[in-house]
PDB file of N, CA and C in Angstrom:
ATOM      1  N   UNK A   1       8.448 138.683 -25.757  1.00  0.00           N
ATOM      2  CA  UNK A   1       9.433 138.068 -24.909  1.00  0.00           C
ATOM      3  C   UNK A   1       9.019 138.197 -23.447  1.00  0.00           C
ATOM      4  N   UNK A   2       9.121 139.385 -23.127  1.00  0.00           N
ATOM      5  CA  UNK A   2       8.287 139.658 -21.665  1.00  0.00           C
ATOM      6  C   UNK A   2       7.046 138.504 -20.662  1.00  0.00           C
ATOM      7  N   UNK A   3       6.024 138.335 -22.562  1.00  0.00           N
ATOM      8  CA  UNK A   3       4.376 137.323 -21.945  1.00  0.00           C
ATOM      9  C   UNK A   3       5.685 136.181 -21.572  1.00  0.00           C
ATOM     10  N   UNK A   4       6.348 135.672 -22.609  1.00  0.00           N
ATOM     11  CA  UNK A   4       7.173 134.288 -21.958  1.00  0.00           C
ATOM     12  C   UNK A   4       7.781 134.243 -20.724  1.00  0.00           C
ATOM     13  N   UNK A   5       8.368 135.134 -20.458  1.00  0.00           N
ATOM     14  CA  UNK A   5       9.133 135.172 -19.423  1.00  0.00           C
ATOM     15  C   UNK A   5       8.282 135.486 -18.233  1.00  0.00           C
ATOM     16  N   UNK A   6       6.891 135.748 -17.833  1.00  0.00           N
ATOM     17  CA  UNK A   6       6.137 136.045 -17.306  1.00  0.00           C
ATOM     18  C   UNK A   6       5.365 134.576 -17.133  1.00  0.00           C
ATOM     19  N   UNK A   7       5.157 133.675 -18.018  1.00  0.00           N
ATOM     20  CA  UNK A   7       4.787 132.687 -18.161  1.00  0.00           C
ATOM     21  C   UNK A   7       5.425 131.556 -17.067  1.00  0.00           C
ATOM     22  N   UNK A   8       7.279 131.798 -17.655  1.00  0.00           N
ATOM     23  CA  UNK A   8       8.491 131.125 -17.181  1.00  0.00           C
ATOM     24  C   UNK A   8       8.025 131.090 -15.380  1.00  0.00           C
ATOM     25  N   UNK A   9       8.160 132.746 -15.619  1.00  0.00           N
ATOM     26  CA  UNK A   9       7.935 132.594 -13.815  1.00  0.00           C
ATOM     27  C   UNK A   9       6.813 132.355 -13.158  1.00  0.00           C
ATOM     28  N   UNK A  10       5.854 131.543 -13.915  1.00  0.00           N
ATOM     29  CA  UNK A  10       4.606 130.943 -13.263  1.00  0.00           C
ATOM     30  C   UNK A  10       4.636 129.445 -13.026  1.00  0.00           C
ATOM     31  N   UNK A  11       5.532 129.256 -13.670  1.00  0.00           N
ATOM     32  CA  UNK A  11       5.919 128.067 -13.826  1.00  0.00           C
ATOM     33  C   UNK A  11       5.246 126.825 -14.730  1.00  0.00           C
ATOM     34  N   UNK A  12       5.095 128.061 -15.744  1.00  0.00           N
ATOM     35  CA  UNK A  12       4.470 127.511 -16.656  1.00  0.00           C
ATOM     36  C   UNK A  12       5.343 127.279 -17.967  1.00  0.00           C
ATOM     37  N   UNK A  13       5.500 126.205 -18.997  1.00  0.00           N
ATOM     38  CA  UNK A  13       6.776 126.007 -19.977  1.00  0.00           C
ATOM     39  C   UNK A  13       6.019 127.032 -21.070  1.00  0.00           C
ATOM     40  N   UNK A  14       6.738 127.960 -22.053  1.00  0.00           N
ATOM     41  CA  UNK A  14       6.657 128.999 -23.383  1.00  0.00           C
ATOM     42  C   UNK A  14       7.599 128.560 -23.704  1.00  0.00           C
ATOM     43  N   UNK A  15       6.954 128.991 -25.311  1.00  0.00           N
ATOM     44  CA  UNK A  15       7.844 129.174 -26.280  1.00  0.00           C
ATOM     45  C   UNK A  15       7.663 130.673 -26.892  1.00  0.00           C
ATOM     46  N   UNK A  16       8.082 131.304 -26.528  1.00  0.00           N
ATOM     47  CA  UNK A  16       8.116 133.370 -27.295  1.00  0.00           C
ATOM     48  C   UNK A  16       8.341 133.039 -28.416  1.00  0.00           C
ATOM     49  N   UNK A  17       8.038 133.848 -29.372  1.00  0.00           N
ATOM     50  CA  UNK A  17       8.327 133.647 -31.121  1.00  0.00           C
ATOM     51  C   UNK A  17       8.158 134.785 -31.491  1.00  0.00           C
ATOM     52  N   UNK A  18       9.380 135.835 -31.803  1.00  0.00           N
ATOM     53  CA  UNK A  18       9.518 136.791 -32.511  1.00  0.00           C
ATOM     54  C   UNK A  18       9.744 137.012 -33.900  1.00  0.00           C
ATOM     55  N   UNK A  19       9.784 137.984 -33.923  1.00  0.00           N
ATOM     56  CA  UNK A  19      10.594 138.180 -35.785  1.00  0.00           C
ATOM     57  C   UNK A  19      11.656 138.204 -35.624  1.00  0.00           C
ATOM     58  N   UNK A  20      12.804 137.913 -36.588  1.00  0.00           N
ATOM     59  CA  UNK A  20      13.986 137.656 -36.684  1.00  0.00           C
ATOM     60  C   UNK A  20      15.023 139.126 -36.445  1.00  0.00           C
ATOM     61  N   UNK A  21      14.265 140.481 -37.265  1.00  0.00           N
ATOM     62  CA  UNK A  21      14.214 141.335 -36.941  1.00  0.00           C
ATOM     63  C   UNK A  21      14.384 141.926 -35.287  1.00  0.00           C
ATOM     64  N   UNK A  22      13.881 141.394 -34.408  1.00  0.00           N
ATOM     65  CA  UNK A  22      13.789 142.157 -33.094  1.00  0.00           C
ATOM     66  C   UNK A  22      14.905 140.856 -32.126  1.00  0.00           C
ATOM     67  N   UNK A  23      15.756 140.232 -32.794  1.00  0.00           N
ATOM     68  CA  UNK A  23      16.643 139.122 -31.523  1.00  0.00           C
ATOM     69  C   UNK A  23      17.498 140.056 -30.567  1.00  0.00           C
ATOM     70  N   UNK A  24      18.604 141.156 -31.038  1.00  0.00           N
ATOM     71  CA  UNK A  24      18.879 142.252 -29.813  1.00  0.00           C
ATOM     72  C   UNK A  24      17.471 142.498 -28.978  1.00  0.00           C
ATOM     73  N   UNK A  25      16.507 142.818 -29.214  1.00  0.00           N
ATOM     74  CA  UNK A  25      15.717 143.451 -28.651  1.00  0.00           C
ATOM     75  C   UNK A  25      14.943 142.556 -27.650  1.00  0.00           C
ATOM     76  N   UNK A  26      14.578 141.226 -28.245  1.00  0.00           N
ATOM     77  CA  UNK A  26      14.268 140.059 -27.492  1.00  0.00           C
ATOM     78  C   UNK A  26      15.379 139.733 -26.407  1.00  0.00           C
ATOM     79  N   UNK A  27      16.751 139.727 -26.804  1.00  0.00           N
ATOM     80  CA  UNK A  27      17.853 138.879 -25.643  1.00  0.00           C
ATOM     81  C   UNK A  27      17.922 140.215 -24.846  1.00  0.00           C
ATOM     82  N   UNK A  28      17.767 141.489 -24.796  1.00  0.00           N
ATOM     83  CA  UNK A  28      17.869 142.261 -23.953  1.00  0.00           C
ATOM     84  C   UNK A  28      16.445 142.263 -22.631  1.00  0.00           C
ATOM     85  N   UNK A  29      14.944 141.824 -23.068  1.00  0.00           N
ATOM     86  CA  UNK A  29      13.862 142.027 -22.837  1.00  0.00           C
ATOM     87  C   UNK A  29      14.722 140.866 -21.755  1.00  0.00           C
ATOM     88  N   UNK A  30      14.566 139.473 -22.086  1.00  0.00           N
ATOM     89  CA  UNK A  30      14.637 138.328 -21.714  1.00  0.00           C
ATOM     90  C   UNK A  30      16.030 138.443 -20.544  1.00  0.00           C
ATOM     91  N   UNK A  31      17.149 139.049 -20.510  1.00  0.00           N
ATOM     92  CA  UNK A  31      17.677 139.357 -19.782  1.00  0.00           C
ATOM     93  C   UNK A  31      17.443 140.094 -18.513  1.00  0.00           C
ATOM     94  N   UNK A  32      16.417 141.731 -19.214  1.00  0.00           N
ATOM     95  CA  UNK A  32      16.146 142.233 -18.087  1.00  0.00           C
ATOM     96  C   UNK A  32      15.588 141.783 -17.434  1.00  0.00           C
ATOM     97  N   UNK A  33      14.175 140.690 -17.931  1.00  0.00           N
ATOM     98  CA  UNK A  33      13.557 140.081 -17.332  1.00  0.00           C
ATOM     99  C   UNK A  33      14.112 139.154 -15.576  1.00  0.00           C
ATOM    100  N   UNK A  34      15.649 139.058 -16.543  1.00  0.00           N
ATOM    101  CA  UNK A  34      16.344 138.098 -14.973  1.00  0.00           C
ATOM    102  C   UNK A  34      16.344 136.620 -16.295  1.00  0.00           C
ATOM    103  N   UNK A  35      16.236 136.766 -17.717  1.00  0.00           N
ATOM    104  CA  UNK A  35      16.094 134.885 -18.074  1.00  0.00           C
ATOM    105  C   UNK A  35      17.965 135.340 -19.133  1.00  0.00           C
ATOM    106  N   UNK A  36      18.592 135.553 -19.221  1.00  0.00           N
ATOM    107  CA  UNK A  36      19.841 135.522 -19.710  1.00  0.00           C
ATOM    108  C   UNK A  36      20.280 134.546 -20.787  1.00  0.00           C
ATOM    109  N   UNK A  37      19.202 133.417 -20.220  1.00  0.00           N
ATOM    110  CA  UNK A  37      19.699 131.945 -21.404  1.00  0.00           C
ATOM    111  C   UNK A  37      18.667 131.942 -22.091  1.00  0.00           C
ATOM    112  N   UNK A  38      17.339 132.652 -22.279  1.00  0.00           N
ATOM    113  CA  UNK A  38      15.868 132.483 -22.413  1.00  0.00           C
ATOM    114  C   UNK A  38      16.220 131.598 -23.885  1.00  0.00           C
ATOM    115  N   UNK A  39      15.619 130.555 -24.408  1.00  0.00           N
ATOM    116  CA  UNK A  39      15.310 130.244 -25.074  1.00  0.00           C
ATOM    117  C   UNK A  39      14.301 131.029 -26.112  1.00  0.00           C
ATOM    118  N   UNK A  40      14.434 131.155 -27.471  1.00  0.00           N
ATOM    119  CA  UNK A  40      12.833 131.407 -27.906  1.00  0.00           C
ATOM    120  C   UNK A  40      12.798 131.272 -29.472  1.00  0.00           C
ATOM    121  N   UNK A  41      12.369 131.530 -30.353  1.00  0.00           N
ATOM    122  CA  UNK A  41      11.968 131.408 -31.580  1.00  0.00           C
ATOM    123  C   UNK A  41      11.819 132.690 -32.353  1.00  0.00           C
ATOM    124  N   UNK A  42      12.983 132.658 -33.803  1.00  0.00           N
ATOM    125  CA  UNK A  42      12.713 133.743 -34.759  1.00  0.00           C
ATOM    126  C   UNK A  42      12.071 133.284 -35.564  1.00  0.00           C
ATOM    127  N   UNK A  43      11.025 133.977 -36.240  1.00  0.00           N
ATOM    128  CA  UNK A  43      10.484 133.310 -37.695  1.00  0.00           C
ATOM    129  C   UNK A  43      11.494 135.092 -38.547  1.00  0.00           C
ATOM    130  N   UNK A  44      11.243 134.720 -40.300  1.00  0.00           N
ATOM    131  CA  UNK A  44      11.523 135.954 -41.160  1.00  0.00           C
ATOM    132  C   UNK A  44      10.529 136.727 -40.790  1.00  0.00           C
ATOM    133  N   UNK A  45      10.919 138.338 -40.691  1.00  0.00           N
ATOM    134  CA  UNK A  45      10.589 138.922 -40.814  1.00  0.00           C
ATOM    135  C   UNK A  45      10.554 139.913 -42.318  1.00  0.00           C
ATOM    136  N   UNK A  46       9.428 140.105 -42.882  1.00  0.00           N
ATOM    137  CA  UNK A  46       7.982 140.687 -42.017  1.00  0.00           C
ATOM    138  C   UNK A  46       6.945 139.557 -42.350  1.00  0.00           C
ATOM    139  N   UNK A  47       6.112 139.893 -41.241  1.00  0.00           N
ATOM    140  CA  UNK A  47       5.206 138.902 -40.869  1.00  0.00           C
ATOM    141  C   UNK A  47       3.842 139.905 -41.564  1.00  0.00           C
ATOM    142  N   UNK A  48       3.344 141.094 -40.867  1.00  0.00           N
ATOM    143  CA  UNK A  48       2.354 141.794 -41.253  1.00  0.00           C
ATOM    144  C   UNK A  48       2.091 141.559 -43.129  1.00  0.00           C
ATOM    145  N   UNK A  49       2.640 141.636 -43.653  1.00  0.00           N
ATOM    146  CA  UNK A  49       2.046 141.675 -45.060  1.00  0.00           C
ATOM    147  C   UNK A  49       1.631 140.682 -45.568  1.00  0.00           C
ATOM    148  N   UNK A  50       1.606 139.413 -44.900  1.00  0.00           N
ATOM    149  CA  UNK A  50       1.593 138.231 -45.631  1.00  0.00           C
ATOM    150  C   UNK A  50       0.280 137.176 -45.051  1.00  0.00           C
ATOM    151  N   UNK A  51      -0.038 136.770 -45.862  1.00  0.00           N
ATOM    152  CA  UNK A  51      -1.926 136.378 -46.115  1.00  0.00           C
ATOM    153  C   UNK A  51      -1.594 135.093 -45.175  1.00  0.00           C
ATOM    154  N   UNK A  52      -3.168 134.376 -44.993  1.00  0.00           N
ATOM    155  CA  UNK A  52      -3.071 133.440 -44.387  1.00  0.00           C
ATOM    156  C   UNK A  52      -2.157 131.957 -44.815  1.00  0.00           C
ATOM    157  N   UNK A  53      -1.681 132.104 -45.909  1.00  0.00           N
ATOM    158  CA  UNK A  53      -1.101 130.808 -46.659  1.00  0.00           C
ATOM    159  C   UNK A  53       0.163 131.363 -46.320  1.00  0.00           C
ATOM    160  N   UNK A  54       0.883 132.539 -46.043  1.00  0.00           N
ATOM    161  CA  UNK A  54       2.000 132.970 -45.626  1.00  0.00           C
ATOM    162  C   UNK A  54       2.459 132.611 -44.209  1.00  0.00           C
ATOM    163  N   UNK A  55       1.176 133.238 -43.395  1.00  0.00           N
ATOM    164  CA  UNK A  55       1.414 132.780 -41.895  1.00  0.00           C
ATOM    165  C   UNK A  55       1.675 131.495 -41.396  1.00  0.00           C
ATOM    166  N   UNK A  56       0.568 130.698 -42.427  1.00  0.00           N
ATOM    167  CA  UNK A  56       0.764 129.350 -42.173  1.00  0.00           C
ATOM    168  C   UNK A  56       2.202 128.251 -42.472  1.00  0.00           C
ATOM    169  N   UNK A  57       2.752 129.143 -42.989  1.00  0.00           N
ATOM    170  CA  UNK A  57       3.884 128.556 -43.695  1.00  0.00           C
ATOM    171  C   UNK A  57       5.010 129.110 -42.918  1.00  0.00           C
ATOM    172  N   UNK A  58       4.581 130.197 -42.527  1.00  0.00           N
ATOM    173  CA  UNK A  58       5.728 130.267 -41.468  1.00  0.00           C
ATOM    174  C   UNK A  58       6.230 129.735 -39.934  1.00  0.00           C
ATOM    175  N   UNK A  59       4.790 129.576 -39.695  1.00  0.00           N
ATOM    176  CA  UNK A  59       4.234 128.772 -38.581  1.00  0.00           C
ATOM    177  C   UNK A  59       4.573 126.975 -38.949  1.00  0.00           C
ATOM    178  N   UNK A  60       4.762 126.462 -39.735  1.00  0.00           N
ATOM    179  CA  UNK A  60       5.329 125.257 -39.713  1.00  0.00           C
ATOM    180  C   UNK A  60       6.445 125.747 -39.870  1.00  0.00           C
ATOM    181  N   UNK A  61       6.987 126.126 -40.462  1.00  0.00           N
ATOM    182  CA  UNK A  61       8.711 126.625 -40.796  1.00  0.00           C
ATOM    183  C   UNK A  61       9.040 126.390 -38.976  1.00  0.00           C
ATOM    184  N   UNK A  62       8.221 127.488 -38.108  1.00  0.00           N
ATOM    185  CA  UNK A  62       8.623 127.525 -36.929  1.00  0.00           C
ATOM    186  C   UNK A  62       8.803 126.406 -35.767  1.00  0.00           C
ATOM    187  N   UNK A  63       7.944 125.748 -36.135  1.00  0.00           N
ATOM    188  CA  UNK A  63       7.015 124.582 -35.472  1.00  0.00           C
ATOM    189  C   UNK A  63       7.929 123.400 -34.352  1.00  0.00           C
ATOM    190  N   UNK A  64       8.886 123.119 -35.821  1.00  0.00           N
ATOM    191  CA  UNK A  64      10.442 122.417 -34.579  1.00  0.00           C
ATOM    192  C   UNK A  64      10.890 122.975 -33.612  1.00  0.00           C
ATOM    193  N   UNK A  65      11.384 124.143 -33.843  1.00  0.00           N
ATOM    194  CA  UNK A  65      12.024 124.672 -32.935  1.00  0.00           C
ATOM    195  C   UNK A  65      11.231 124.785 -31.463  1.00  0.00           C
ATOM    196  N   UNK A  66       9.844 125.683 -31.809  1.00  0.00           N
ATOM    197  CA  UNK A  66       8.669 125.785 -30.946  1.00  0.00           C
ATOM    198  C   UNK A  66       8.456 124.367 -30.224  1.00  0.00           C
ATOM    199  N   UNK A  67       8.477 123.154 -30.890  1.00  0.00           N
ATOM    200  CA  UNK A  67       8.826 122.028 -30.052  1.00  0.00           C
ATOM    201  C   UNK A  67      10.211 121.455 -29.326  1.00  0.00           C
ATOM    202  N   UNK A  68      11.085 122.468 -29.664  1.00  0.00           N
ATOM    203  CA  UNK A  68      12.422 122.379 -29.351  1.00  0.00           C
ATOM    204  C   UNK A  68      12.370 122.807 -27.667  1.00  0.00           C
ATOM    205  N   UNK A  69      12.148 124.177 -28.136  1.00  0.00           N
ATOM    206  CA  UNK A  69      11.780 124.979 -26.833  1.00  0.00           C
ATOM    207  C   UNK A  69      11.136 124.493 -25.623  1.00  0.00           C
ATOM    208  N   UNK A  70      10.220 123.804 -26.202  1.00  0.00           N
ATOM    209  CA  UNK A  70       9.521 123.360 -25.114  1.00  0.00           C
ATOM    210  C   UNK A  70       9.811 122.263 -24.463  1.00  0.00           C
ATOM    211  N   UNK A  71      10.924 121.001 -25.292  1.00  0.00           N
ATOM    212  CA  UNK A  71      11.175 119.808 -24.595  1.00  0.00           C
ATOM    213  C   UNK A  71      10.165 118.896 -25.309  1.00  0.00           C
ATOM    214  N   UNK A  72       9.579 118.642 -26.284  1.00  0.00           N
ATOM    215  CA  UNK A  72       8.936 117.413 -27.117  1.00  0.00           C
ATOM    216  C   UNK A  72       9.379 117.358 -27.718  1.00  0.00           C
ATOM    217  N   UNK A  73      10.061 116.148 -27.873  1.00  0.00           N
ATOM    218  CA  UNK A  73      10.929 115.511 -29.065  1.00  0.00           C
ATOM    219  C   UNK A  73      10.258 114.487 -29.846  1.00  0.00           C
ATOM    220  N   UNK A  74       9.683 113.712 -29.632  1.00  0.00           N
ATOM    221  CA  UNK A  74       8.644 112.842 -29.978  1.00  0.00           C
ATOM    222  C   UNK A  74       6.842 113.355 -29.958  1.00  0.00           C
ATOM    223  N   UNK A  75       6.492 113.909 -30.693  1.00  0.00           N
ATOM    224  CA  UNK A  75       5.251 113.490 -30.744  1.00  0.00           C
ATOM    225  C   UNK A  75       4.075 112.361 -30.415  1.00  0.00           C
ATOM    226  N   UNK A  76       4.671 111.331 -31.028  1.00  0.00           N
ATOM    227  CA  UNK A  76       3.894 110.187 -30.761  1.00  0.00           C
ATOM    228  C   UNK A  76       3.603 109.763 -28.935  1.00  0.00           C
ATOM    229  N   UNK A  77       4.364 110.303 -28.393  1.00  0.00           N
ATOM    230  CA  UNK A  77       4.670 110.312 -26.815  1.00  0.00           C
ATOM    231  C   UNK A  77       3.262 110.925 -25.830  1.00  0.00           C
ATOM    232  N   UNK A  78       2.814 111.966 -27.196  1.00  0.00           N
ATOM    233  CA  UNK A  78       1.678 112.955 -26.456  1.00  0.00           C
ATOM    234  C   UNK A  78       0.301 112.137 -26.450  1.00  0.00           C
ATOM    235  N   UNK A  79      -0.255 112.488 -25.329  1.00  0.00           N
ATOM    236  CA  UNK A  79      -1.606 111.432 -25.235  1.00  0.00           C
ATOM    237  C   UNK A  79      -2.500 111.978 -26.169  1.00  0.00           C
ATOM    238  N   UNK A  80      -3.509 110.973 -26.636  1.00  0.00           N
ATOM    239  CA  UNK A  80      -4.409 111.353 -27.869  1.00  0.00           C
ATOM    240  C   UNK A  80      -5.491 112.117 -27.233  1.00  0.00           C
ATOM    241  N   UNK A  81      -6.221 113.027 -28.221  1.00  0.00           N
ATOM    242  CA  UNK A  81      -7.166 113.823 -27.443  1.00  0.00           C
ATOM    243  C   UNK A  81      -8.552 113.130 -28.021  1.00  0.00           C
TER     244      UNK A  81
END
């Protein structure tokens, strides 16, 4: 929560993504920080035990929101690389 909010005040757009597990602990970080409304992202926790077909699956699970956060609503909008 902290790298985001560190980010925030660079003026740079994050999306933080914690475990679902730590949200007191995140809205307190993000507060002290000075961000009170911080936006950010839970995935389930636990994350550590689970193989790459796990991560990956949680990581799309996450993926909307993570585009939520950030303000892309449309994809198709983003220039091609």
């Amino acid at each position: 929560m902290a790298d985001g909010t560190i980010f925030e005040e660079r003026g740079l757009q994050a999306a933080a993504v914690i475990t679902d597990s730590f949200h007191l602990t995140g809205r307190s970080m993000a507060r002290r920080r000075g961000f009170p409304d911080y936006k950010y992202v839970a995935v389930t926790n636990p994350i550590g035990s689970l193989d790459e077909t796990g991560i990956r699956q949680r990581a799309l699970e996450a993926l909307p929101q993570v585009l939520e956060v950030l303000g892309i609503t449309d994809l198709r909008d983003e220039p091609e690389s």
